[in-house]
C-alpha atoms as a PDB file:
ATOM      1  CA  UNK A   1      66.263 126.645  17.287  1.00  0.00           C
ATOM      2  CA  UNK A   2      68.400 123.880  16.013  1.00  0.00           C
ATOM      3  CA  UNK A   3      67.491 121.670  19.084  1.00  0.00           C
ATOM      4  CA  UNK A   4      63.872 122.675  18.809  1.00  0.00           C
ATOM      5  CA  UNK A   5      63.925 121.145  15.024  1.00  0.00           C
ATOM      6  CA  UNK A   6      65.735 118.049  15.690  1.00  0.00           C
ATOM      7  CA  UNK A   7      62.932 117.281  18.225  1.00  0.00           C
ATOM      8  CA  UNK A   8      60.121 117.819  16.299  1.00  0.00           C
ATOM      9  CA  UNK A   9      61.947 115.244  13.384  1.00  0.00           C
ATOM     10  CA  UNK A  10      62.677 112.860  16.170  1.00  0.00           C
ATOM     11  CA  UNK A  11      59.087 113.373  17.042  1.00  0.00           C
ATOM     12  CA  UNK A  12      57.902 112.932  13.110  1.00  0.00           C
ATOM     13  CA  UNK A  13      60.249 109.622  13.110  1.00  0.00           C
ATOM     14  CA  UNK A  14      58.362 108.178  15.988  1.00  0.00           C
ATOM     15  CA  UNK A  15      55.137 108.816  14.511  1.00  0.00           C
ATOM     16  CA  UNK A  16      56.081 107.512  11.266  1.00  0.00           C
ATOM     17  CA  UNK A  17      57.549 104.031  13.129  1.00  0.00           C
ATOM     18  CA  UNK A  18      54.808 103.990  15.318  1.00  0.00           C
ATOM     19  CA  UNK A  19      52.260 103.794  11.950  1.00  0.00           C
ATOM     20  CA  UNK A  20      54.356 101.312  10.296  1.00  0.00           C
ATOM     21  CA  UNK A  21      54.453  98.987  13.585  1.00  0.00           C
ATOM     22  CA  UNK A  22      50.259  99.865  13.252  1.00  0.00           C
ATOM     23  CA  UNK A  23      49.855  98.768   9.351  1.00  0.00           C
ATOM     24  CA  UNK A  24      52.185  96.252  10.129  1.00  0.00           C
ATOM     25  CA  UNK A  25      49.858  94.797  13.336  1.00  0.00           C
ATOM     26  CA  UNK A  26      47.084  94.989  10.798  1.00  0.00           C
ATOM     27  CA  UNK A  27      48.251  93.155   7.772  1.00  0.00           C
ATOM     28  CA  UNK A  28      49.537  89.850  10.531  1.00  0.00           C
ATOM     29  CA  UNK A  29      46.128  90.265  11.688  1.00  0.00           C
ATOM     30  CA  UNK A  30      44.339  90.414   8.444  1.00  0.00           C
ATOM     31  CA  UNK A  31      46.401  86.970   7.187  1.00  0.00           C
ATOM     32  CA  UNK A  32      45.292  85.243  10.485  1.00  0.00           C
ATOM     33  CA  UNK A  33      41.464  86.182   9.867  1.00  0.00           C
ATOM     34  CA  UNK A  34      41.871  84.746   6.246  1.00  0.00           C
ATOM     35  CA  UNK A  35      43.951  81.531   7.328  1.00  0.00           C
ATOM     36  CA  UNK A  36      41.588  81.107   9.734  1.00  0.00           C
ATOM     37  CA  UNK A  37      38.427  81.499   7.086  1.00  0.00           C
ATOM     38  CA  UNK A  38      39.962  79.064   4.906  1.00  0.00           C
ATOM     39  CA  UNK A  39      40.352  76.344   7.444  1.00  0.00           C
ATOM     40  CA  UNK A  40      36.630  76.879   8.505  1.00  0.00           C
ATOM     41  CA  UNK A  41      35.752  76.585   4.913  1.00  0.00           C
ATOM     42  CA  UNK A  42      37.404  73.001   4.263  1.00  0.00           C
ATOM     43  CA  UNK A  43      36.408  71.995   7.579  1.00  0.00           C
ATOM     44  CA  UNK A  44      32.289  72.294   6.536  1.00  0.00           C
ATOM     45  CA  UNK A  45      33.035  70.848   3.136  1.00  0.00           C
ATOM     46  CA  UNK A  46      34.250  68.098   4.430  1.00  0.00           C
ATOM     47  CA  UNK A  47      31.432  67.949   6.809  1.00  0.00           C
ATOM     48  CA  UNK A  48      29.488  68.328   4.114  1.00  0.00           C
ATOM     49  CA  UNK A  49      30.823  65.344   2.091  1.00  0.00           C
ATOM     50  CA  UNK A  50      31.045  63.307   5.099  1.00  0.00           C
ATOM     51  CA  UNK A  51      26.993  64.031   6.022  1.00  0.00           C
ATOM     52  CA  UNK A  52      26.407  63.210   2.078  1.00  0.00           C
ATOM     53  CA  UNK A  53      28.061  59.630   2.203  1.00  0.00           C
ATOM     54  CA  UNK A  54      26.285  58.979   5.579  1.00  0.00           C
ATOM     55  CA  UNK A  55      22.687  59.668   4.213  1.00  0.00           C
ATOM     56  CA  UNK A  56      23.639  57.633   1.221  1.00  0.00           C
ATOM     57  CA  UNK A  57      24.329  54.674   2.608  1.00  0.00           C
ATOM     58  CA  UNK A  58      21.198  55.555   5.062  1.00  0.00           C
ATOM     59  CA  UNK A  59      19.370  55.662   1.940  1.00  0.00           C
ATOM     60  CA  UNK A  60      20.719  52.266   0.522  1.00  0.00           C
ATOM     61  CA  UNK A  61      19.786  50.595   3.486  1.00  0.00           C
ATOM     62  CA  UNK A  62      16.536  51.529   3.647  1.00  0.00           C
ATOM     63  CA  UNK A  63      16.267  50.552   0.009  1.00  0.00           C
ATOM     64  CA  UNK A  64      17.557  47.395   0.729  1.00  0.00           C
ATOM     65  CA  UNK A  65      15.174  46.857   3.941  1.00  0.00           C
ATOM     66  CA  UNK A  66      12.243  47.867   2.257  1.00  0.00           C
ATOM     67  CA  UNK A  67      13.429  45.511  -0.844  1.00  0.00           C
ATOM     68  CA  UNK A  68      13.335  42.840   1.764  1.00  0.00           C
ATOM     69  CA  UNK A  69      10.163  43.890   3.397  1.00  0.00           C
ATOM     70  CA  UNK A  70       8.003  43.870  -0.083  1.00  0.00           C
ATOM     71  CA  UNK A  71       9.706  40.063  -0.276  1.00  0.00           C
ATOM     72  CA  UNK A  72       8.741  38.950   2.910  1.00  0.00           C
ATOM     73  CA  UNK A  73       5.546  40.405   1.842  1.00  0.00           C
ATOM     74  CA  UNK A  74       4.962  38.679  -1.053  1.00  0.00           C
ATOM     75  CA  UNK A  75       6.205  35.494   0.598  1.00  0.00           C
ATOM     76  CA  UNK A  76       4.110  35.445   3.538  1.00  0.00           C
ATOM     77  CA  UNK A  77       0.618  36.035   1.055  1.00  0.00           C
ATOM     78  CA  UNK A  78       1.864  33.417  -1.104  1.00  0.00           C
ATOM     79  CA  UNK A  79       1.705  31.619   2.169  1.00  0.00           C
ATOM     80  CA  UNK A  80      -1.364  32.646   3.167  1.00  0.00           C
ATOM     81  CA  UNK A  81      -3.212  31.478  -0.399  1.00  0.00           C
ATOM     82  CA  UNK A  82      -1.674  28.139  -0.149  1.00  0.00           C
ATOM     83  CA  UNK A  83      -3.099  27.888   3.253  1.00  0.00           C
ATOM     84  CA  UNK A  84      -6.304  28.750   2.636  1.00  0.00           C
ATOM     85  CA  UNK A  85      -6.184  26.457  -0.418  1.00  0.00           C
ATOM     86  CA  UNK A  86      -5.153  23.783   1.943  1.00  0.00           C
ATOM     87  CA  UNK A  87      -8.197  24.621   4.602  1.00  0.00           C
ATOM     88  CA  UNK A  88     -10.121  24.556   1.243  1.00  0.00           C
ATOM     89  CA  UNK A  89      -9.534  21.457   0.489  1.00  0.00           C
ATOM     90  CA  UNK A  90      -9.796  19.740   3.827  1.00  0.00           C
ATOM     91  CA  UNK A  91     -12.885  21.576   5.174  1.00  0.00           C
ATOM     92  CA  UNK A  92     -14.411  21.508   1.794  1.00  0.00           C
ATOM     93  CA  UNK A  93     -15.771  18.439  -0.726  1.00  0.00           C
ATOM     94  CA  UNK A  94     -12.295  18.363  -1.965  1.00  0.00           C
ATOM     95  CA  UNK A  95     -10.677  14.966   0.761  1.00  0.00           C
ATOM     96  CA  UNK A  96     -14.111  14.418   1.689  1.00  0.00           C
ATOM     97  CA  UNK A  97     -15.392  13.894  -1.912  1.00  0.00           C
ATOM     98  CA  UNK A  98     -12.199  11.288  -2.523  1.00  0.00           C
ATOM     99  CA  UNK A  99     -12.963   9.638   0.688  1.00  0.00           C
ATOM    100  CA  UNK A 100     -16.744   8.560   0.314  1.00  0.00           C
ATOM    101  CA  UNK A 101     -15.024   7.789  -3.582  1.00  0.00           C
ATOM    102  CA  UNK A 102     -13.129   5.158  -2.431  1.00  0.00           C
ATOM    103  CA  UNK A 103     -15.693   4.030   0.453  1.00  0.00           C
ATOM    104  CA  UNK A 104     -18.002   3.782  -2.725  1.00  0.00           C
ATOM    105  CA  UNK A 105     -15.420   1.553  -4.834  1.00  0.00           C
ATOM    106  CA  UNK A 106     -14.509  -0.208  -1.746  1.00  0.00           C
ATOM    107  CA  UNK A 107     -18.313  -1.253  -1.206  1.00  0.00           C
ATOM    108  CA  UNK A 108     -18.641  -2.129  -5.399  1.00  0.00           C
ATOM    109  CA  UNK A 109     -15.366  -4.204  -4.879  1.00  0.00           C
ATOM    110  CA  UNK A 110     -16.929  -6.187  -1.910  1.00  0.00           C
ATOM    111  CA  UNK A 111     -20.311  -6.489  -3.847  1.00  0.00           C
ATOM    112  CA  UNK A 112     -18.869  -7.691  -6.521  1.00  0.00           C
ATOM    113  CA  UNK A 113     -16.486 -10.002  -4.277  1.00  0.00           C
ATOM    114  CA  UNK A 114     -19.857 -11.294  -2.911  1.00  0.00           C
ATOM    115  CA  UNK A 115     -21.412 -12.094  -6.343  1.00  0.00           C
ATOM    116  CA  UNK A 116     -18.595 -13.520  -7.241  1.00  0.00           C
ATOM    117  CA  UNK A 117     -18.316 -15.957  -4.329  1.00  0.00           C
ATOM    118  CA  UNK A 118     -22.468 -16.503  -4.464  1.00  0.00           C
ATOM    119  CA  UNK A 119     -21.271 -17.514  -8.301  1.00  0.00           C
ATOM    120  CA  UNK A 120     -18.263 -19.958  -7.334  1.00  0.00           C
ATOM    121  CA  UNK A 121     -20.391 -21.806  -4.371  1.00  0.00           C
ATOM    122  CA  UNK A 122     -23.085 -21.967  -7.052  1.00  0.00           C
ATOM    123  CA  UNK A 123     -20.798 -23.871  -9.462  1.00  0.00           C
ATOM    124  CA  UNK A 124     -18.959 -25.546  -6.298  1.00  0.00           C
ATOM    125  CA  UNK A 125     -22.858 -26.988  -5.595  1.00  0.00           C
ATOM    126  CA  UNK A 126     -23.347 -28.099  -9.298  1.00  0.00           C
ATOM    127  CA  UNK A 127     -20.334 -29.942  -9.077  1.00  0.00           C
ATOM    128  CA  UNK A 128     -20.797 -32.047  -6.830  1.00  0.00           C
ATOM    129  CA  UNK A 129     -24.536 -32.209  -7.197  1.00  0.00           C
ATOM    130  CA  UNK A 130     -23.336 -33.775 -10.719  1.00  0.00           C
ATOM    131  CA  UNK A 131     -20.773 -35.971  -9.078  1.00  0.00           C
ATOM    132  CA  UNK A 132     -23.612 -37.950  -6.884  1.00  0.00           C
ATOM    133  CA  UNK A 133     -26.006 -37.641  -9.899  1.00  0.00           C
ATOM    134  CA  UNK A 134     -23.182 -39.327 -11.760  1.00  0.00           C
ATOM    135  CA  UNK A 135     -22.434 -41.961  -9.029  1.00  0.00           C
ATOM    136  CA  UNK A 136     -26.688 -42.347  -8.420  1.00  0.00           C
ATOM    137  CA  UNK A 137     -26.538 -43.521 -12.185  1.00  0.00           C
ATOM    138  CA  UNK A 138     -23.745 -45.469 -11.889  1.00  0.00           C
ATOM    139  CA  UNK A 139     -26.285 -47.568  -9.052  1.00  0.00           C
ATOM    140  CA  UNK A 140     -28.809 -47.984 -11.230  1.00  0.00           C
ATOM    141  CA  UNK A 141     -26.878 -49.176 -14.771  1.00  0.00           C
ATOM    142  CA  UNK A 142     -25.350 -51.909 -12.526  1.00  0.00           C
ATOM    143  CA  UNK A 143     -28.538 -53.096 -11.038  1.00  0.00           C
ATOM    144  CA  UNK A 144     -29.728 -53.385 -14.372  1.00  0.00           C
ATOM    145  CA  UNK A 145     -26.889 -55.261 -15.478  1.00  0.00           C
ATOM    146  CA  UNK A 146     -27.179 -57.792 -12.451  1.00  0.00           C
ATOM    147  CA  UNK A 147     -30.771 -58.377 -13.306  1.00  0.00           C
ATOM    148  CA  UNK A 148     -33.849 -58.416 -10.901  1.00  0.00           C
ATOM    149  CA  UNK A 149     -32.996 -60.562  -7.762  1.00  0.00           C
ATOM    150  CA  UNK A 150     -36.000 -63.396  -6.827  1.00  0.00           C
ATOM    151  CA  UNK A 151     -37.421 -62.289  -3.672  1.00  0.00           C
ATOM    152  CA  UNK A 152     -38.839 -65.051  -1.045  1.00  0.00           C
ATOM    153  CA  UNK A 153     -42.343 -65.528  -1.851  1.00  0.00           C
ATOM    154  CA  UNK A 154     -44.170 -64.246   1.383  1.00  0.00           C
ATOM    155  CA  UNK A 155     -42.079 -61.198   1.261  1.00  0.00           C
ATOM    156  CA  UNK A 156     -41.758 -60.498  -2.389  1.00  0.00           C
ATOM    157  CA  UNK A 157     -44.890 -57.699  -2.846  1.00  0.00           C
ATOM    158  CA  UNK A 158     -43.815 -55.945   0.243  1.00  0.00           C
ATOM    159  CA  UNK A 159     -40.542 -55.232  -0.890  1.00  0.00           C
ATOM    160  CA  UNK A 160     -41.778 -54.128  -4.189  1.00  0.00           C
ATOM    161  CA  UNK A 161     -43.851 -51.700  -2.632  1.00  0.00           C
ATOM    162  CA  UNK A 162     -41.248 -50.027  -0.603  1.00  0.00           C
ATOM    163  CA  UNK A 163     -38.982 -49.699  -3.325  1.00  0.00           C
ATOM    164  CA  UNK A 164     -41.302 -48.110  -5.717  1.00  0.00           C
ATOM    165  CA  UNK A 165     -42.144 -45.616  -2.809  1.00  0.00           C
ATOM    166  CA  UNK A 166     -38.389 -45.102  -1.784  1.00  0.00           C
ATOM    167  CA  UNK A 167     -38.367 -44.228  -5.718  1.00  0.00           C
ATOM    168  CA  UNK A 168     -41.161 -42.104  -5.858  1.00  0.00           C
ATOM    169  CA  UNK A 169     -39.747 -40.246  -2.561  1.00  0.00           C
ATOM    170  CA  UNK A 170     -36.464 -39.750  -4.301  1.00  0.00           C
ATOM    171  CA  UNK A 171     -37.558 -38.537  -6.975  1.00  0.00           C
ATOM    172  CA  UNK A 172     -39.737 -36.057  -5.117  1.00  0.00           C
ATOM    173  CA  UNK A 173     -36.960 -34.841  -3.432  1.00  0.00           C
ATOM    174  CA  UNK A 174     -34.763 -34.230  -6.201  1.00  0.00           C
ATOM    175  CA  UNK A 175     -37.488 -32.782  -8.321  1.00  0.00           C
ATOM    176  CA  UNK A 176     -38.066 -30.374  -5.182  1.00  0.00           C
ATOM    177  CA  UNK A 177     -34.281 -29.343  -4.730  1.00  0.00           C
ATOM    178  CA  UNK A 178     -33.394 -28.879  -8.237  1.00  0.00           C
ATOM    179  CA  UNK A 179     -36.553 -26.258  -8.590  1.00  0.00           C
ATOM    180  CA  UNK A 180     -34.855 -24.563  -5.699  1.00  0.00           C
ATOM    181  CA  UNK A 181     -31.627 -24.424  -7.618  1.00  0.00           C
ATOM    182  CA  UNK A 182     -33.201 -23.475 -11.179  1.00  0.00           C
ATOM    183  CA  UNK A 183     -34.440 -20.809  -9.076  1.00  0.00           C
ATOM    184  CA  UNK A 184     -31.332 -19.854  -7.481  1.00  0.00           C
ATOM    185  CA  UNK A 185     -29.641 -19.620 -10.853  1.00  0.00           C
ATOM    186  CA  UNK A 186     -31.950 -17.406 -12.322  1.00  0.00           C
ATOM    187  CA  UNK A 187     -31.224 -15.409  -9.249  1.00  0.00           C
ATOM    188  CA  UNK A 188     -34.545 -15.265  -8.615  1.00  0.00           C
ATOM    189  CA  UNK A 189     -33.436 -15.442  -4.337  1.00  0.00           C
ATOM    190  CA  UNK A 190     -36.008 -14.779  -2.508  1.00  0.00           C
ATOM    191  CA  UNK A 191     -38.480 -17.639  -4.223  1.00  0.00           C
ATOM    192  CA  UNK A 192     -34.830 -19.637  -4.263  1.00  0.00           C
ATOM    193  CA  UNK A 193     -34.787 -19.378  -0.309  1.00  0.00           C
ATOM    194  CA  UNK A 194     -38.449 -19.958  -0.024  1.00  0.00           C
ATOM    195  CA  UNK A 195     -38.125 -23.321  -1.577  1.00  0.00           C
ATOM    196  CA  UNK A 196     -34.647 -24.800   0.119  1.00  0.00           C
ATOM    197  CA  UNK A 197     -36.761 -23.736   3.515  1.00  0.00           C
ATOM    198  CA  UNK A 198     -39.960 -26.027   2.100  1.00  0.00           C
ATOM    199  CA  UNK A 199     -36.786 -28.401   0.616  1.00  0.00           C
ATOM    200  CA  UNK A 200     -35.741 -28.858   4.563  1.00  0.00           C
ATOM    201  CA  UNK A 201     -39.147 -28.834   6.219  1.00  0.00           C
ATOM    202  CA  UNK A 202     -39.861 -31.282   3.753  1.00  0.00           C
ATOM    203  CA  UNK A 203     -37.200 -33.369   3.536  1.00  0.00           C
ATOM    204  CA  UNK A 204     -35.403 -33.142   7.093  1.00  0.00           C
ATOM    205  CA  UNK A 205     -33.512 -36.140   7.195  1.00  0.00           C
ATOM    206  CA  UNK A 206     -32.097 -36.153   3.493  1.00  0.00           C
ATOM    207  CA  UNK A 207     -28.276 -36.231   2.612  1.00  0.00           C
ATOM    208  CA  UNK A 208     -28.918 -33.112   0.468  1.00  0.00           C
ATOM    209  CA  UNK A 209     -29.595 -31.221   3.854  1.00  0.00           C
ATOM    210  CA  UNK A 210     -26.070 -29.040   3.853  1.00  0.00           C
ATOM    211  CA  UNK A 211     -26.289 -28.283   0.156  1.00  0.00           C
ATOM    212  CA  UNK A 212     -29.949 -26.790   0.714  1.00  0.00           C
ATOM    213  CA  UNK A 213     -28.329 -24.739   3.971  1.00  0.00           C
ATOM    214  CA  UNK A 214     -25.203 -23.601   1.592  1.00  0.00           C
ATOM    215  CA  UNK A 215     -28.122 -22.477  -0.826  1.00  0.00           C
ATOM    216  CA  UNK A 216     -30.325 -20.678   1.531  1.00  0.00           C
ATOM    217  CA  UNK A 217     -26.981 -19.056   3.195  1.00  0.00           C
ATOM    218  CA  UNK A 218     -25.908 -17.908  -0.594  1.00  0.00           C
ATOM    219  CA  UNK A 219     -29.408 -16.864  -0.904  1.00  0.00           C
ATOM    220  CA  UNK A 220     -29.840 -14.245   1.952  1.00  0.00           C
ATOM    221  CA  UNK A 221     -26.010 -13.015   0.988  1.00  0.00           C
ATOM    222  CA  UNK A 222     -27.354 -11.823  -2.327  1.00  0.00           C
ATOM    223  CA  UNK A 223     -30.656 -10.541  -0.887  1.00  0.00           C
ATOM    224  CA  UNK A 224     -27.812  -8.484   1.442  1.00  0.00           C
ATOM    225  CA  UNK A 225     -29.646 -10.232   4.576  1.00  0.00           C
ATOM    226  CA  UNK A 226     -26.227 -11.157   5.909  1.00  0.00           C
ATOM    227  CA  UNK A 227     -27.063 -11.771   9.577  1.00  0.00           C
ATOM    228  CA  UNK A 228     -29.646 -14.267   8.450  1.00  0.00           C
ATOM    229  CA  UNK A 229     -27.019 -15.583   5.899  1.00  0.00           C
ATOM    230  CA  UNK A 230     -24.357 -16.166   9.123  1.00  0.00           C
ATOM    231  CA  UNK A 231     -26.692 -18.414  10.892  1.00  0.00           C
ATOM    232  CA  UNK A 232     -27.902 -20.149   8.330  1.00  0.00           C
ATOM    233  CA  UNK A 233     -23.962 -21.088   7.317  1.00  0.00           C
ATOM    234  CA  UNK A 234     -23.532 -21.808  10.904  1.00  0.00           C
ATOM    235  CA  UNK A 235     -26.106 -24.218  11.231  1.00  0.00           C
ATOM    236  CA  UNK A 236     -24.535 -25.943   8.195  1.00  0.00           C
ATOM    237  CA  UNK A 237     -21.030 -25.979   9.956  1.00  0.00           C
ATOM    238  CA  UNK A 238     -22.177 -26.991  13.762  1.00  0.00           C
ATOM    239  CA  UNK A 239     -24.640 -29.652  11.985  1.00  0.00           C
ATOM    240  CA  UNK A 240     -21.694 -30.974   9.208  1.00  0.00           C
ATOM    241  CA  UNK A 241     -18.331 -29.987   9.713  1.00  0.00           C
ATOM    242  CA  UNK A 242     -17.007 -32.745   8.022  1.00  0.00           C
ATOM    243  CA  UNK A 243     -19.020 -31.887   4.599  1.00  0.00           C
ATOM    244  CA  UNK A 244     -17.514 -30.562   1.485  1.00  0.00           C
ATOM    245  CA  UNK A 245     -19.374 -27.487   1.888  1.00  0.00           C
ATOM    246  CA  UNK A 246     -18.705 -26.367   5.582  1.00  0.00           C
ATOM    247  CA  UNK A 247     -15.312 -24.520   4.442  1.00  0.00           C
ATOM    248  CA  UNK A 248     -17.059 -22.188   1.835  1.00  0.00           C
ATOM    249  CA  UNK A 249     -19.773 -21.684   4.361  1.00  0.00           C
ATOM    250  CA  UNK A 250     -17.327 -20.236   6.716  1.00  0.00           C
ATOM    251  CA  UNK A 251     -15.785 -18.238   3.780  1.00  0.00           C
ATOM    252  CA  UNK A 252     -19.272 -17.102   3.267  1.00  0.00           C
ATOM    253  CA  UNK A 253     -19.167 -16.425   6.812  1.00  0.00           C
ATOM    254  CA  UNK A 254     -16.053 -13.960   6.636  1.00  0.00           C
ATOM    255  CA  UNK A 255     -18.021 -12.255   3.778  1.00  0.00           C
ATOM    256  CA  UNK A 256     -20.869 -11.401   5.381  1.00  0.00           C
ATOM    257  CA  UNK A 257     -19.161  -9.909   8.174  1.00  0.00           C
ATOM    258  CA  UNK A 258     -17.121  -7.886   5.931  1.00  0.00           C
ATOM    259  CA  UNK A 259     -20.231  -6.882   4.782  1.00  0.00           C
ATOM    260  CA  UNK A 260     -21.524  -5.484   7.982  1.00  0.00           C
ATOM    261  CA  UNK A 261     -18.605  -3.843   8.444  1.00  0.00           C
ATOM    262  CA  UNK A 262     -17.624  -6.425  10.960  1.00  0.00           C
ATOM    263  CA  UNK A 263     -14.364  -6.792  10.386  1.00  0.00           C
ATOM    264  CA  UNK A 264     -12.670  -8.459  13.775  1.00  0.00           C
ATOM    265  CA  UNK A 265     -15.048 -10.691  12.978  1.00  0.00           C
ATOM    266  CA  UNK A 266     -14.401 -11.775   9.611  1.00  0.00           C
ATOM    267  CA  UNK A 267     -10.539 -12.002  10.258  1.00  0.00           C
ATOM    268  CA  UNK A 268     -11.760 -14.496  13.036  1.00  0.00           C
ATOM    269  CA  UNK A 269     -13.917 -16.425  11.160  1.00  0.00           C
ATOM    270  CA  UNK A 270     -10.620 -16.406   8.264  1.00  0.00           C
ATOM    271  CA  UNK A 271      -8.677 -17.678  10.189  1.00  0.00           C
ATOM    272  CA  UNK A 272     -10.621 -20.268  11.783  1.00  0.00           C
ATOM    273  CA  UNK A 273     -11.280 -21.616   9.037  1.00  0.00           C
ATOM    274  CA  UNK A 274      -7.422 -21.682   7.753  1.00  0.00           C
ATOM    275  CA  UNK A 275      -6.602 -23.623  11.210  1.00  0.00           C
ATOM    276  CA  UNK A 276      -9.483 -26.337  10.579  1.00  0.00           C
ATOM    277  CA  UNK A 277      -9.653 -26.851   7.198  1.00  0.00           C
ATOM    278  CA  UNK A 278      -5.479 -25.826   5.669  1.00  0.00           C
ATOM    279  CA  UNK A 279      -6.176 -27.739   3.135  1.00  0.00           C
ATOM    280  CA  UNK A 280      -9.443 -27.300   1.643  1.00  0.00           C
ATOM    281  CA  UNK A 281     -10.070 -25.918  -1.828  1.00  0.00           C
ATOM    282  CA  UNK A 282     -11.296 -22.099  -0.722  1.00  0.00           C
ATOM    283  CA  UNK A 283      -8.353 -21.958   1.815  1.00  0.00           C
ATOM    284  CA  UNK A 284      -6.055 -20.146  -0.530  1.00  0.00           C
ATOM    285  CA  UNK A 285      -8.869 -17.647  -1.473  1.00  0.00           C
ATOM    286  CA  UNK A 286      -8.915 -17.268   2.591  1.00  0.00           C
ATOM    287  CA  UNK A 287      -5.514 -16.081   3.335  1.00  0.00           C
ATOM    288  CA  UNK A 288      -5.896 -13.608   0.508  1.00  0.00           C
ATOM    289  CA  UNK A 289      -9.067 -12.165   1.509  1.00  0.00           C
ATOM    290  CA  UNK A 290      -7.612 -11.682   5.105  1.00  0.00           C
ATOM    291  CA  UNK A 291      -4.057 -10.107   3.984  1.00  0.00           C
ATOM    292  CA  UNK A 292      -6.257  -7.533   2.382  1.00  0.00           C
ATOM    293  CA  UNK A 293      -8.132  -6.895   5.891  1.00  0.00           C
ATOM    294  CA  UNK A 294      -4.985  -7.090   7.561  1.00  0.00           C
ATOM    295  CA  UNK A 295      -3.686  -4.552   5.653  1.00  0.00           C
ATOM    296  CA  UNK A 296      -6.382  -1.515   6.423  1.00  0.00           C
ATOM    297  CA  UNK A 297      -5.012  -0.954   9.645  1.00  0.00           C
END
């Protein structure tokens, strides 16, 4: 009986150690769920935060991108207005409008060049019209001074008679040249050039023959006949190159093919007449007037 109750407390131990060693078992196992939990916690909060940063700086960038994009933006229609502004302006009246501007001036300033020279070679003419007028004068006081000279007796009414003709056909001629020029000065040109051309049919073999050709050149100039004006001044110069005149007409030349637009021509013609005549009174005016073609290149 005694042996038979120390087994069954033996047997009551062991059940009792065997629970322990079972509560035990649970309680390790329940601390290694929670460590466990808690570690898989702070690892997704850190994912988390990590995920957070990430799509804010995703987010900053794309601010800053689409910040750059709305500049490029407004850059490239600022662009765009400026060019069409530009296409404006060329394919429009805008350049064009300045252009035919200055083509206008340039044509006023060559008109007015023109009546300016027509002006000088007018004065130029007087001038030396005056000058023989003056010496013509001069003549005549001192024959009247000297007296009458006794002509031989068988030849003393001819030679009356042909002096008062040569008299009366001077004076004819003068009368007829300075009614061209009154009529040149009131710029009345076309009668003007009508009456140098009855002057020279007239009166072919006078002295005043390259002053009527300067007139009738000046003439067509201002009547804006300017072909007809380079002939005429070329007749003067191939006819009288040695005359006072034949520089200016050569100027006059130069002007008229400025004029037509001719302007290897004129710089020709300038410079021709620099080489033949350096030292004549309208060269100066020459090397001017071509400096100013020369530089429209």
């Amino acid at each position: 009986m005694l042996l038979a109750a120390n087994q069954i407390v033996v047997l009551i131990l062991s059940m009792l150690v065997s629970n322990l060693r079972h509560q035990c078992l649970v309680i390790c196992l329940g601390l290694t769920v929670v460590s466990v939990s808690h570690a898989a916690l702070f690892d997704d909060t850190e994912a988390r935060k990590r995920i957070i940063e990430v799509d804010a700086r995703e987010l900053a960038n794309h601010e800053a991108q689409q910040n750059t994009i709305n500049d490029l933006s407004k850059t490239q229609k600022s662009l765009e207005k400026r060019i069409q502004g530009l296409e404006a302006l060329i394919n429009g009246k805008g350049l064009l409008d300045i252009q035919n501007q200055l083509d206008a001036l340039k044509q006023e300033v060559a008109q007015l060049k023109g009546d300016l020279e027509v002006i000088t070679h007018g004065l130029e003419t007087l001038r030396v019209k005056q000058a023989e007028s003056i010496a013509d004068l001069e003549v005549r006081v001192r024959r009247l001074e000297t007296g009458p000279v006794a002509a031989p007796a068988n030849v003393g009414d001819n030679v009356l008679n042909a002096d008062a003709k040569a008299n009366e056909q001077v004076q004819l001629e003068s009368r007829a040249f300075a009614e061209a020029e009154a009529l040149q000065q009131a710029s009345k040109y076309k009668e003007a050039f009508a009456a140098f051309d009855g002057f020279l049919k007239a009166y072919g073999n006078s002295k005043k023959v390259p002053d009527a050709l300067f007139a009738m050149g000046n003439c067509q100039y201002a009547l804006k006949n300017y072909k007809s004006a380079i002939n005429t001044q070329q007749k003067l110069i191939d006819g009288f190159s040695t005359h006072v005149l034949a520089p200016q007409a050569m100027f006059s030349i130069a002007n008229s093919h400025i004029q037509l637009g001719q302007m290897v021509a004129a710089k020709k013609s300038l410079k021709d007449l620099i080489a033949i005549y350096p030292n004549a009174e309208v060269t100066p005016s020459a090397e001017k007037r071509l400096k100013v073609i020369e530089s429209f290149k």
